[in-house]
N, C-alpha and C. Protein backbone atom coordinates (compact mmCIF):
# COMPACT_ATOMS: atom_id res chain seq x y z
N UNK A 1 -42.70 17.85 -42.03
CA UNK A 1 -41.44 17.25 -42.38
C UNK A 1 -41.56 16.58 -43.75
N UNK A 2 -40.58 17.19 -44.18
CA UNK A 2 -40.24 15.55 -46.19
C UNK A 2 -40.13 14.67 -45.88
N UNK A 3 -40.44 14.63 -46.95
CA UNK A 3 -39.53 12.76 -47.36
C UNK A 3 -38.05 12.84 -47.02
N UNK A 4 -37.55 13.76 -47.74
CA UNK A 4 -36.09 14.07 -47.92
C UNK A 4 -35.32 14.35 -46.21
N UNK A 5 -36.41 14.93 -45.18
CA UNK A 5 -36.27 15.04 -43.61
C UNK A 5 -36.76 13.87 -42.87
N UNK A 6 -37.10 13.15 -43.49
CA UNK A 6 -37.30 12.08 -42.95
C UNK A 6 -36.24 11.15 -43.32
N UNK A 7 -35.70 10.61 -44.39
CA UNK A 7 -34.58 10.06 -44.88
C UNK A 7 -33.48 10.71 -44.32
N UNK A 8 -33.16 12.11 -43.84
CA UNK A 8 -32.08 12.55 -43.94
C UNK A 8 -32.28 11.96 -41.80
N UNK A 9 -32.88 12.09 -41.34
CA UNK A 9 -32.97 11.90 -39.44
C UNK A 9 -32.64 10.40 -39.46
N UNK A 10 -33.29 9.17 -40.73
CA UNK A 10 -33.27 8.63 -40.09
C UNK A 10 -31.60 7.63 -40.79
N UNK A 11 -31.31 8.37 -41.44
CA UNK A 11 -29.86 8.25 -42.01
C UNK A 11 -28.57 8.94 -40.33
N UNK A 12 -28.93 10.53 -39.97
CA UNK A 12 -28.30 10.37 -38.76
C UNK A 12 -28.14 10.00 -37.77
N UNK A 13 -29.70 9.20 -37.30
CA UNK A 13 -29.71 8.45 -35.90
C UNK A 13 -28.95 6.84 -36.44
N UNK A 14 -28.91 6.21 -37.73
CA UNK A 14 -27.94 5.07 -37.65
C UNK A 14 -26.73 5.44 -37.99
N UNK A 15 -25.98 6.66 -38.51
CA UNK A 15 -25.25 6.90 -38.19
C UNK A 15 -24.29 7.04 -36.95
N UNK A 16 -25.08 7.85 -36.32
CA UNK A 16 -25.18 7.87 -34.90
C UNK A 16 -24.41 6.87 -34.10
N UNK A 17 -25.14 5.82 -34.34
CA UNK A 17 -25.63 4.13 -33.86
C UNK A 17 -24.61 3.68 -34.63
N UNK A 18 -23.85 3.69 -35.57
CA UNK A 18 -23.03 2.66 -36.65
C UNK A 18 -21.36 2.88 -35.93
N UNK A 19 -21.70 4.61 -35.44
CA UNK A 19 -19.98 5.34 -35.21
C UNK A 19 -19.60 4.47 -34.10
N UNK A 20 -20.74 4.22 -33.70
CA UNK A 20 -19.95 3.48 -31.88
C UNK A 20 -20.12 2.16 -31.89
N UNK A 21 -20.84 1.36 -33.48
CA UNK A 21 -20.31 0.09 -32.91
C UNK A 21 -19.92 -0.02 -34.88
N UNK A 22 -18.64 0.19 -34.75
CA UNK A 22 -18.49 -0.67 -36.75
C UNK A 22 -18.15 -1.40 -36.93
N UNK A 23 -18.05 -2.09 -38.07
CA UNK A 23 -17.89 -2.93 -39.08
C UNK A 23 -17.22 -4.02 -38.83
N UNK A 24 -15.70 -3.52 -39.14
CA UNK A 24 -14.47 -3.61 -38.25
C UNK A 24 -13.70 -3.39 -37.48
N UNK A 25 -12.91 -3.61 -36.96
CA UNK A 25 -11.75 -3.20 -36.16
C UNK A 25 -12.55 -2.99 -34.69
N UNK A 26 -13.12 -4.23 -34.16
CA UNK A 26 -13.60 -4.20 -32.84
C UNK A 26 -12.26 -2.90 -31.85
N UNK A 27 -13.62 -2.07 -31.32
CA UNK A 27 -12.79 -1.08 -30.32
C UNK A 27 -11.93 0.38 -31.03
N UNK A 28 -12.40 0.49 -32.48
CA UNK A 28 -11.61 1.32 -32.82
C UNK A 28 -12.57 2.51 -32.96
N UNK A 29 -13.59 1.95 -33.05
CA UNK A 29 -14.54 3.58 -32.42
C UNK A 29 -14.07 4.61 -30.91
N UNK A 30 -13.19 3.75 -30.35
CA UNK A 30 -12.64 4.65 -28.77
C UNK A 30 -11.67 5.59 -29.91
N UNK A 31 -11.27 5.21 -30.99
CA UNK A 31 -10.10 6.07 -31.87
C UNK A 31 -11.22 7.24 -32.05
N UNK A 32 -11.92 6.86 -32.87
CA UNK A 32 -13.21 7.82 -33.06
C UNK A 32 -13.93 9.02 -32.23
N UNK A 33 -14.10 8.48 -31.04
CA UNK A 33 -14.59 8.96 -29.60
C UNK A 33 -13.46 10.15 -29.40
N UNK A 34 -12.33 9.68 -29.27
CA UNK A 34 -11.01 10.31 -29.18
C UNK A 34 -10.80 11.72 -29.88
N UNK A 35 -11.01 11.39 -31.31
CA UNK A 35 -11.13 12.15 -32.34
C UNK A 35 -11.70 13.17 -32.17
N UNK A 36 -13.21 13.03 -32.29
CA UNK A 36 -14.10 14.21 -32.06
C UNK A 36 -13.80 14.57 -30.96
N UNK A 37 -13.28 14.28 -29.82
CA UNK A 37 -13.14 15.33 -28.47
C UNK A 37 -11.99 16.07 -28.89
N UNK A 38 -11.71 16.09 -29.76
CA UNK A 38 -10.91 17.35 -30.34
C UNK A 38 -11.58 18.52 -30.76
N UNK A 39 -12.96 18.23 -31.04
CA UNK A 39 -13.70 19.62 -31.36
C UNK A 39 -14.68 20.06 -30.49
N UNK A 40 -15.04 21.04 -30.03
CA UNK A 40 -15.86 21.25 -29.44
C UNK A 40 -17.16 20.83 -29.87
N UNK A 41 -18.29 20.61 -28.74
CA UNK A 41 -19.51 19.38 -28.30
C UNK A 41 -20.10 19.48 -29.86
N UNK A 42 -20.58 21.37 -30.08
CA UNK A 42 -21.62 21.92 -31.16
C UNK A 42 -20.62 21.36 -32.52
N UNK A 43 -19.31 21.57 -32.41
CA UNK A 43 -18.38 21.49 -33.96
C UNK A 43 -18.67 19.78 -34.41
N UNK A 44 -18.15 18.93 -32.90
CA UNK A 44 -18.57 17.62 -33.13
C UNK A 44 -20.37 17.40 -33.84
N UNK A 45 -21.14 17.68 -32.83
CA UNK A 45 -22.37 17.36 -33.80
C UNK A 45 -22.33 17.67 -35.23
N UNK A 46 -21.63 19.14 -35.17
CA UNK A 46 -22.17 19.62 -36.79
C UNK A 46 -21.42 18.85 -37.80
N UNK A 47 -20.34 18.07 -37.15
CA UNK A 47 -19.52 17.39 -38.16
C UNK A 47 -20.75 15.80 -38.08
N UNK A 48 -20.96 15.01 -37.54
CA UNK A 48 -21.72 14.01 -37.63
C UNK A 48 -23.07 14.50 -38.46
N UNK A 49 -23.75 15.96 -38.41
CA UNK A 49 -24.44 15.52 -39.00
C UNK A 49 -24.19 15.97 -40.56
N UNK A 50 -23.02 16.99 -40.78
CA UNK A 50 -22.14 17.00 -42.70
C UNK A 50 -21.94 15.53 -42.94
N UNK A 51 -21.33 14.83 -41.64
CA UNK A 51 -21.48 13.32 -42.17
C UNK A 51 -22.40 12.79 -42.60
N UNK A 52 -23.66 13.09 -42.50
CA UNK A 52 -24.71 12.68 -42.73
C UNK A 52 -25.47 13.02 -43.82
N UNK A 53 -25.61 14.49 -43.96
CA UNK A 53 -25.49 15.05 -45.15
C UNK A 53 -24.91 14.22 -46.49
N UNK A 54 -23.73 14.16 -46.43
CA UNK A 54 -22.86 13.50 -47.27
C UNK A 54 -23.84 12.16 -47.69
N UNK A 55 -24.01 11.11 -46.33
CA UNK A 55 -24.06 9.88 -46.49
C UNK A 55 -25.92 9.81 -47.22
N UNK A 56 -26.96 11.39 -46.89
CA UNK A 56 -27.75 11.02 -48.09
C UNK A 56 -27.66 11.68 -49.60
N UNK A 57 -26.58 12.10 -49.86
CA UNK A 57 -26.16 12.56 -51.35
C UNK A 57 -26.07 11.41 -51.95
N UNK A 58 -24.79 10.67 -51.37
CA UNK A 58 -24.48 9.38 -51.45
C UNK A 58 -25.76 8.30 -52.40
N UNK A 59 -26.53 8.89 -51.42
CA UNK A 59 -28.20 8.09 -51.24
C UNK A 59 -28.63 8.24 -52.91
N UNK A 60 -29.17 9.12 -53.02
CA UNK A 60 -29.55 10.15 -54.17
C UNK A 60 -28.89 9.96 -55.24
N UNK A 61 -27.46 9.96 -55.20
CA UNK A 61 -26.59 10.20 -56.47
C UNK A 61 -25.71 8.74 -57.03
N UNK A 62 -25.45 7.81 -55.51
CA UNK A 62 -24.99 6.83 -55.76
C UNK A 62 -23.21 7.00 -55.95
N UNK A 63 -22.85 7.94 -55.69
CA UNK A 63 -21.39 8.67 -55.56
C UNK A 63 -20.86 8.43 -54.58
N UNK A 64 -19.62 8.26 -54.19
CA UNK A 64 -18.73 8.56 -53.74
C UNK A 64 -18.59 10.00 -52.58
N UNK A 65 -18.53 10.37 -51.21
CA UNK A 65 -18.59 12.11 -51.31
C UNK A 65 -17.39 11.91 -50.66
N UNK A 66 -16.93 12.99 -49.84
CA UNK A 66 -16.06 12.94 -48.63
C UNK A 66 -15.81 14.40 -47.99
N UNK A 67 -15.44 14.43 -46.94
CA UNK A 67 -15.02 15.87 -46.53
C UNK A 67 -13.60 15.68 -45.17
N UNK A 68 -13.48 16.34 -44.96
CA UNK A 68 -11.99 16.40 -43.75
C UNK A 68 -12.24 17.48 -42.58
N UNK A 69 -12.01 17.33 -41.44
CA UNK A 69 -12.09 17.95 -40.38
C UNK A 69 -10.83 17.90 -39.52
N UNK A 70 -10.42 19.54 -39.15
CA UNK A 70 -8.80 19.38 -38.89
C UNK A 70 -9.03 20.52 -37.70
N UNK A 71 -8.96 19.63 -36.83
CA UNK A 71 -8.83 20.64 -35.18
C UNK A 71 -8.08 21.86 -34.96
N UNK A 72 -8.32 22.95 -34.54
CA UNK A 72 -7.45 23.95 -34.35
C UNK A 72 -5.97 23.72 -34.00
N UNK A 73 -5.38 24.34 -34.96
CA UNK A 73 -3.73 24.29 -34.88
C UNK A 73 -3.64 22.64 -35.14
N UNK A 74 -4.21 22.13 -35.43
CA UNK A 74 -3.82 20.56 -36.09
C UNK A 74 -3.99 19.06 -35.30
N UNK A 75 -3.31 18.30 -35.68
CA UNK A 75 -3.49 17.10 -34.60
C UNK A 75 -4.47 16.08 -35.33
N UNK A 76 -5.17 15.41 -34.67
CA UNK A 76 -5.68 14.10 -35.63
C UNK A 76 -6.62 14.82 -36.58
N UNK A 77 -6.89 14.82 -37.71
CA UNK A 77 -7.38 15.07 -38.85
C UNK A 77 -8.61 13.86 -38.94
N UNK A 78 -9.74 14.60 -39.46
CA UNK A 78 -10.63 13.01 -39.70
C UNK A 78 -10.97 13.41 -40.77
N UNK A 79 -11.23 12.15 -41.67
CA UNK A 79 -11.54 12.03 -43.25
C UNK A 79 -12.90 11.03 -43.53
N UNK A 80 -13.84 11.77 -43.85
CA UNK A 80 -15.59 10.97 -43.62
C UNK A 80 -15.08 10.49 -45.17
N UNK A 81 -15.87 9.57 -45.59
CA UNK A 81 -15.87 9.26 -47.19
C UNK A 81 -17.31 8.42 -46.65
N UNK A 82 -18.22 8.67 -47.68
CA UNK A 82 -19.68 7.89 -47.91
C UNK A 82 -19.22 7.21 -49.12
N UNK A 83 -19.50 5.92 -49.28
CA UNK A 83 -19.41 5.16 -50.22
C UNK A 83 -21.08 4.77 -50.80
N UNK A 84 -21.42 4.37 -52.32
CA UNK A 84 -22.57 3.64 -52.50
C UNK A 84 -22.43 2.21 -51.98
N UNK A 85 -23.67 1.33 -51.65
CA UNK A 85 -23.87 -0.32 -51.43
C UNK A 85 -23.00 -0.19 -50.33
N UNK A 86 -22.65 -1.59 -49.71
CA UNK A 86 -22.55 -1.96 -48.85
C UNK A 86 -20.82 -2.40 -48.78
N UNK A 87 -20.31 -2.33 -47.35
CA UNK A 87 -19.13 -3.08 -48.03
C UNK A 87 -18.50 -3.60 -48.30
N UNK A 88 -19.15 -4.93 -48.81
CA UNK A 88 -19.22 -5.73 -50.05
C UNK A 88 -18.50 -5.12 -51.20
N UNK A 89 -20.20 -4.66 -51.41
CA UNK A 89 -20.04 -3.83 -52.82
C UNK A 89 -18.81 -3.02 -53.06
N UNK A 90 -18.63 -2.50 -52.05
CA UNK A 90 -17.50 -1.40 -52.44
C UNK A 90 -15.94 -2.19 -52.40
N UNK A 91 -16.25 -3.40 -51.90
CA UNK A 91 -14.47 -3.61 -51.75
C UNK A 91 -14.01 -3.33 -53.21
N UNK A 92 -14.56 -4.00 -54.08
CA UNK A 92 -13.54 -4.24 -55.40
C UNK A 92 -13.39 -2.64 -55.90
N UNK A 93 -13.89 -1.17 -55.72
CA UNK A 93 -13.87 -0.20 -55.85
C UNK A 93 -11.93 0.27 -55.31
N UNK A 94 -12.40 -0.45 -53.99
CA UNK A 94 -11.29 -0.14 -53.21
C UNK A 94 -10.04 -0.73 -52.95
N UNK A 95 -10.27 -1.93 -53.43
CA UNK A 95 -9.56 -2.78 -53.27
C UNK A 95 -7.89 -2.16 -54.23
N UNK A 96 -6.79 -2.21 -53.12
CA UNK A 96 -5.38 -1.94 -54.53
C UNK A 96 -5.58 -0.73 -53.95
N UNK A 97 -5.78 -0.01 -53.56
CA UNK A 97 -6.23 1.77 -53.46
C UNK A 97 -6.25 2.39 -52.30
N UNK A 98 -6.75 1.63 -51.48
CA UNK A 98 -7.00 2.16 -50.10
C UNK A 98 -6.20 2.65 -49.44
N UNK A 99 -4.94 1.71 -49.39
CA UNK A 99 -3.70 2.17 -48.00
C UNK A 99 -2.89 3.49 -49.26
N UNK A 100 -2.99 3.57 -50.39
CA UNK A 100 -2.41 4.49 -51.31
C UNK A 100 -3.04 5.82 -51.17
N UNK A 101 -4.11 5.86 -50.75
CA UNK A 101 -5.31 7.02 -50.45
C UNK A 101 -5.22 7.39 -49.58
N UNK A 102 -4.98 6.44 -48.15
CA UNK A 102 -5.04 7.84 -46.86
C UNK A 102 -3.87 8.23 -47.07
N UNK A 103 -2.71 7.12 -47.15
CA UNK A 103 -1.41 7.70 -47.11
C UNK A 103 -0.97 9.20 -47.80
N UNK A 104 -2.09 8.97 -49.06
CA UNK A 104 -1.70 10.22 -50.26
C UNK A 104 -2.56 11.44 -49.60
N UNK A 105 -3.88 11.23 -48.82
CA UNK A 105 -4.55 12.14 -48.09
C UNK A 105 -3.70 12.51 -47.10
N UNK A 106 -3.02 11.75 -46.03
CA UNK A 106 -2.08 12.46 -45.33
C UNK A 106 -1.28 13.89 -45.61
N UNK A 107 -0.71 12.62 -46.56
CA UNK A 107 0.63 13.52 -47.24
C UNK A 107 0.14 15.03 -47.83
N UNK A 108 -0.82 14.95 -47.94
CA UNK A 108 -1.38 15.58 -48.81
C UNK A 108 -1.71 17.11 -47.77
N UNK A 109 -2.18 16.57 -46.50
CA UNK A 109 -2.65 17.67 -45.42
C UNK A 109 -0.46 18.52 -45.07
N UNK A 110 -0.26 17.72 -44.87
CA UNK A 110 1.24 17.74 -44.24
C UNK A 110 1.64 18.78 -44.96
N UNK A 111 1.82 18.64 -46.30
CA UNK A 111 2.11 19.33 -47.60
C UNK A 111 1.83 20.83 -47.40
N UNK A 112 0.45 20.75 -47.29
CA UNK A 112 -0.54 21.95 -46.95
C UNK A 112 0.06 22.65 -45.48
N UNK A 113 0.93 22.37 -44.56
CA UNK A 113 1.33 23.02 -43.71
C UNK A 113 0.87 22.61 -42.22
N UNK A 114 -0.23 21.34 -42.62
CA UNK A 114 -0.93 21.15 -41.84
C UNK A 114 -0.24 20.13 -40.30
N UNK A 115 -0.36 20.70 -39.43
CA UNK A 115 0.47 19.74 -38.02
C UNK A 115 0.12 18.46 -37.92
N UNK A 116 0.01 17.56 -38.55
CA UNK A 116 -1.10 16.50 -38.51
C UNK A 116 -0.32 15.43 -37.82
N UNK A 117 -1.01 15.07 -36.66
CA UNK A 117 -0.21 14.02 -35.60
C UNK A 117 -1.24 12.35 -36.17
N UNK A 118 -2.08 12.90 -36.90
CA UNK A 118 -2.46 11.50 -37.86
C UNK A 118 -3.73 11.79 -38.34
N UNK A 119 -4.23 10.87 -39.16
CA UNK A 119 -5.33 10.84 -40.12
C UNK A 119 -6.33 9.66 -39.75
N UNK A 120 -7.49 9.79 -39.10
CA UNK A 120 -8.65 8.60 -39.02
C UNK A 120 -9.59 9.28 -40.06
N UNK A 121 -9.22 7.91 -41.19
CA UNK A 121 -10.63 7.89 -42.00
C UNK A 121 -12.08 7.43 -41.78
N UNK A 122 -12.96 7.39 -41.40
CA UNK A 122 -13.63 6.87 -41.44
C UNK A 122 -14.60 6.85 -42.53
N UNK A 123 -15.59 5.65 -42.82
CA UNK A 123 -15.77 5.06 -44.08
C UNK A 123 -17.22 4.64 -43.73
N UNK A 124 -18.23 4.97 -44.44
CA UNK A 124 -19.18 4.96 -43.97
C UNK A 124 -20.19 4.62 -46.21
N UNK A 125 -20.53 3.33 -45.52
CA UNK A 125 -21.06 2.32 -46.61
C UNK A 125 -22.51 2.50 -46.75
N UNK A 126 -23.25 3.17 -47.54
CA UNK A 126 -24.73 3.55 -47.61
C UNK A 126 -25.33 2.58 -48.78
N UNK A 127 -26.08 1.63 -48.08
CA UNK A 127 -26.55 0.51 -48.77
C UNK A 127 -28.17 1.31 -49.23
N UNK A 128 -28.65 1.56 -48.43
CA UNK A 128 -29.90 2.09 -48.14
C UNK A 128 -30.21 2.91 -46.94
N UNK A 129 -31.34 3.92 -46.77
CA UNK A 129 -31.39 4.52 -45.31
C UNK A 129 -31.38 3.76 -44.43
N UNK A 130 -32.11 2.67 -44.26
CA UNK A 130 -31.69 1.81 -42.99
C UNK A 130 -30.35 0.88 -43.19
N UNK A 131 -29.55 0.79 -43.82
CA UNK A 131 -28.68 -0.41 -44.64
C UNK A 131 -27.55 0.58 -44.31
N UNK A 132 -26.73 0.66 -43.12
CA UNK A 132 -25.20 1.88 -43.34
C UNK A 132 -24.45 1.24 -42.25
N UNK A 133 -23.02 0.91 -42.94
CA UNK A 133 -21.89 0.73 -42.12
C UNK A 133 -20.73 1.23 -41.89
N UNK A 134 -19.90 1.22 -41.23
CA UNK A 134 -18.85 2.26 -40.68
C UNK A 134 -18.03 1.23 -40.36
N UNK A 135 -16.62 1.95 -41.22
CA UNK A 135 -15.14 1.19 -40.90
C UNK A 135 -14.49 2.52 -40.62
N UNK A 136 -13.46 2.49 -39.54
CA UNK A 136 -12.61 3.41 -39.47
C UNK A 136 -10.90 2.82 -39.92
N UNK A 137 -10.44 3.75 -40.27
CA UNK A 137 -9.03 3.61 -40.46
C UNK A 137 -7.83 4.63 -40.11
N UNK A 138 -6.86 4.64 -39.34
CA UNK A 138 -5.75 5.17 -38.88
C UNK A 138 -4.22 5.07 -39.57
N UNK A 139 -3.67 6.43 -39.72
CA UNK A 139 -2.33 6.85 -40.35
C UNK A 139 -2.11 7.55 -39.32
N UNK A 140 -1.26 7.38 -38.75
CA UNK A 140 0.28 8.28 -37.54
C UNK A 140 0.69 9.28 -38.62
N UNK A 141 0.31 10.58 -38.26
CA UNK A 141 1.52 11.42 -38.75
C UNK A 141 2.65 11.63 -39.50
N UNK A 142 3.67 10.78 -38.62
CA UNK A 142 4.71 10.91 -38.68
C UNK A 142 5.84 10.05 -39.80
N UNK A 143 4.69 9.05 -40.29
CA UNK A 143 4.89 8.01 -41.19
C UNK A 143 4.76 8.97 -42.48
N UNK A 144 4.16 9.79 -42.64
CA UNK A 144 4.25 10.85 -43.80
C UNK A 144 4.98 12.29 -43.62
N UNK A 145 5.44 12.31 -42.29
CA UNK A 145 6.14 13.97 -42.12
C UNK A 145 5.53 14.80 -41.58
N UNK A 146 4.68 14.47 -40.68
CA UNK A 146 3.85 14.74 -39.63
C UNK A 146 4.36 14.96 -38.40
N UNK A 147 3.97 15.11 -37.35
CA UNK A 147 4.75 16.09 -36.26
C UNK A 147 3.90 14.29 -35.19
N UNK A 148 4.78 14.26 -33.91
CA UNK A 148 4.40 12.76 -33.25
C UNK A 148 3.25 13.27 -32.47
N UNK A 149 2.70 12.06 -32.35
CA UNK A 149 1.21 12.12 -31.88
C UNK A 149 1.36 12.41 -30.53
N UNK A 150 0.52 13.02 -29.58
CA UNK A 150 0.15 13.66 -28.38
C UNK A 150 0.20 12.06 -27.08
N UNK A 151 -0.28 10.97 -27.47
CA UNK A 151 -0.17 10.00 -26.73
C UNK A 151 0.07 8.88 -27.86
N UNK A 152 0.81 7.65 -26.99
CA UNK A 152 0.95 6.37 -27.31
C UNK A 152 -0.38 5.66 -28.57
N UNK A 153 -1.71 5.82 -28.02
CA UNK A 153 -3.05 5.15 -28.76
C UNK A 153 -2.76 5.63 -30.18
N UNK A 154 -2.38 6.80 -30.61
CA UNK A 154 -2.11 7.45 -31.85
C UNK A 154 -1.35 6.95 -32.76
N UNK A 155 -0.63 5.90 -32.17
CA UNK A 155 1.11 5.06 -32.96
C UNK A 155 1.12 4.41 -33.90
N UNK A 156 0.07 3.83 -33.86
CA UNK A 156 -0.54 2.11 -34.64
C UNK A 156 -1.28 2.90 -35.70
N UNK A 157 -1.01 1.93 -36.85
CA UNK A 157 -1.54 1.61 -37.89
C UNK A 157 -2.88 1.33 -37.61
N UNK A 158 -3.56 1.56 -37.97
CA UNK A 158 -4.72 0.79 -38.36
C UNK A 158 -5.73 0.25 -39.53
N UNK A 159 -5.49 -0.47 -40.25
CA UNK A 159 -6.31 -1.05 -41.83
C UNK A 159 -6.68 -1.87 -41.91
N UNK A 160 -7.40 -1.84 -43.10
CA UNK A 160 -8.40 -3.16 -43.44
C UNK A 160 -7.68 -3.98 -44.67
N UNK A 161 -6.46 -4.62 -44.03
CA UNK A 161 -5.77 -5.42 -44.75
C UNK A 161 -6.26 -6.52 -46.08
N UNK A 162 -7.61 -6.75 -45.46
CA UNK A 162 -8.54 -7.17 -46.73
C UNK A 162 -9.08 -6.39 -47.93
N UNK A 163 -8.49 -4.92 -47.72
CA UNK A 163 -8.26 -3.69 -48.70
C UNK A 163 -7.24 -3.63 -49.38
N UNK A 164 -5.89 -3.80 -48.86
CA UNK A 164 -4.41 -3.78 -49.21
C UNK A 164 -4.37 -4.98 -50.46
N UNK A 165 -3.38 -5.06 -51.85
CA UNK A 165 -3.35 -5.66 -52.54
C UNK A 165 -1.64 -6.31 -51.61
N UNK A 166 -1.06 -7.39 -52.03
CA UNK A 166 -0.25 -8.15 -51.92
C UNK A 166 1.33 -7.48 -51.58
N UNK A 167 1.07 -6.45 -52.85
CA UNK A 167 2.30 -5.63 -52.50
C UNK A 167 2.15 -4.91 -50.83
N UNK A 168 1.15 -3.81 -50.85
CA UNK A 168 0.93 -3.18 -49.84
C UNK A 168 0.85 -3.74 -48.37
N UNK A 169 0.34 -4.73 -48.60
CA UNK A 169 0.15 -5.73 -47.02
C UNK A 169 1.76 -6.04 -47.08
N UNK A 170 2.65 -6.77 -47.70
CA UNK A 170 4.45 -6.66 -47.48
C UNK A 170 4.57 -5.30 -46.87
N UNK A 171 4.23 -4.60 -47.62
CA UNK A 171 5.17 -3.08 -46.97
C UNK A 171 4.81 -2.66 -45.66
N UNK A 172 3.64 -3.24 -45.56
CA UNK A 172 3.24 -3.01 -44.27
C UNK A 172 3.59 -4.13 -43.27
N UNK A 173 4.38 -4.82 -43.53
CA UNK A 173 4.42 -5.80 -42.48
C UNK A 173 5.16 -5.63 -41.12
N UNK A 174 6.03 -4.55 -41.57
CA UNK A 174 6.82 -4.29 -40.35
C UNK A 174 6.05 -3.26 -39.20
N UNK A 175 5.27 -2.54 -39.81
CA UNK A 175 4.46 -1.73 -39.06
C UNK A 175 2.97 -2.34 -38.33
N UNK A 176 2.69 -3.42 -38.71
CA UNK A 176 1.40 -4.07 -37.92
C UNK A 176 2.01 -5.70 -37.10
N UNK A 177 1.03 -5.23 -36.20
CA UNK A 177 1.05 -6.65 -35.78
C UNK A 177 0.36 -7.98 -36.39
């Protein structure tokens, strides 16, 4: 085994470990859980470990990556993004940008023809191989022209309002609790 197989296992087992307990949004990994049982067992792994992939490029290059995974015939869409540092580091990257990005990633699948009953980003912060955290985030569909979600759990917003600049948290006020 490498260096590079050794960094890269032990980048997917805290991955692994980060998806089911993150950052923020106590309980929104069941969104997550949810998610991937949209793909079959082998599609799910192979997507956690492109996630992973990603999150040691990340490593290496100090970039930004991302990729999208969109279930047969459509429905929740997931959006990985590896960030560099921690996130800390990354708020001020993100900060002003964030709720403008999935929304525009949504829109963006919809556009494309795509059935999308919503968009979970998840966000995954590569400080170091042992140093990685995971925020997830949720867009409904239908808020961009999306077709309505399959159950109720799908409805809600979900963000990291400590992302949103002043304007964006107003616009959102009617839609969160």
């Amino acid at each position: 085994m490498t260096d590079e197989d050794d960094v890269h296992a032990q980048v997917l087992q805290l991955l692994t470990q980060r998806l089911a307990r993150p950052l923020t949004g106590s309980g929104s990994e069941l969104l997550g859980r949810a998610a991937f049982a949209q793909f079959a067992d082998r599609d799910a792994a192979a997507f956690v470990a492109r996630f992973a992939d990603k999150a040691v490029t990340t490593l290496r290059d100090g970039r930004r990556h991302d990729f999208i995974a969109i279930p047969p015939g459509g429905g929740i869409a997931v959006w990985c993004n590896t960030w560099p540092g921690t996130h800390l580091e990354a708020l001020p990257l993100r900060f002003g940008s964030y709720a403008d990005q999935l929304a525009g990633k949504a829109s963006w699948l919809v556009e494309r023809g795509v059935r999308l009953a919503g968009l979970l980003e998840i966000d995954a912060y590569v400080g170091e191989p042992d140093d990685l955290e995971v925020e997830y985030s949720f867009l409904p569909g239908r808020l961009v022209g999306g077709v309505r979600a399959p159950d109720a759990r799908w409805s809600n917003i979900m963000l990291n309002v400590h992302l949103c600049s002043d304007e964006q948290r107003q616009a959102l006020e009617g839609f969160m609790d």
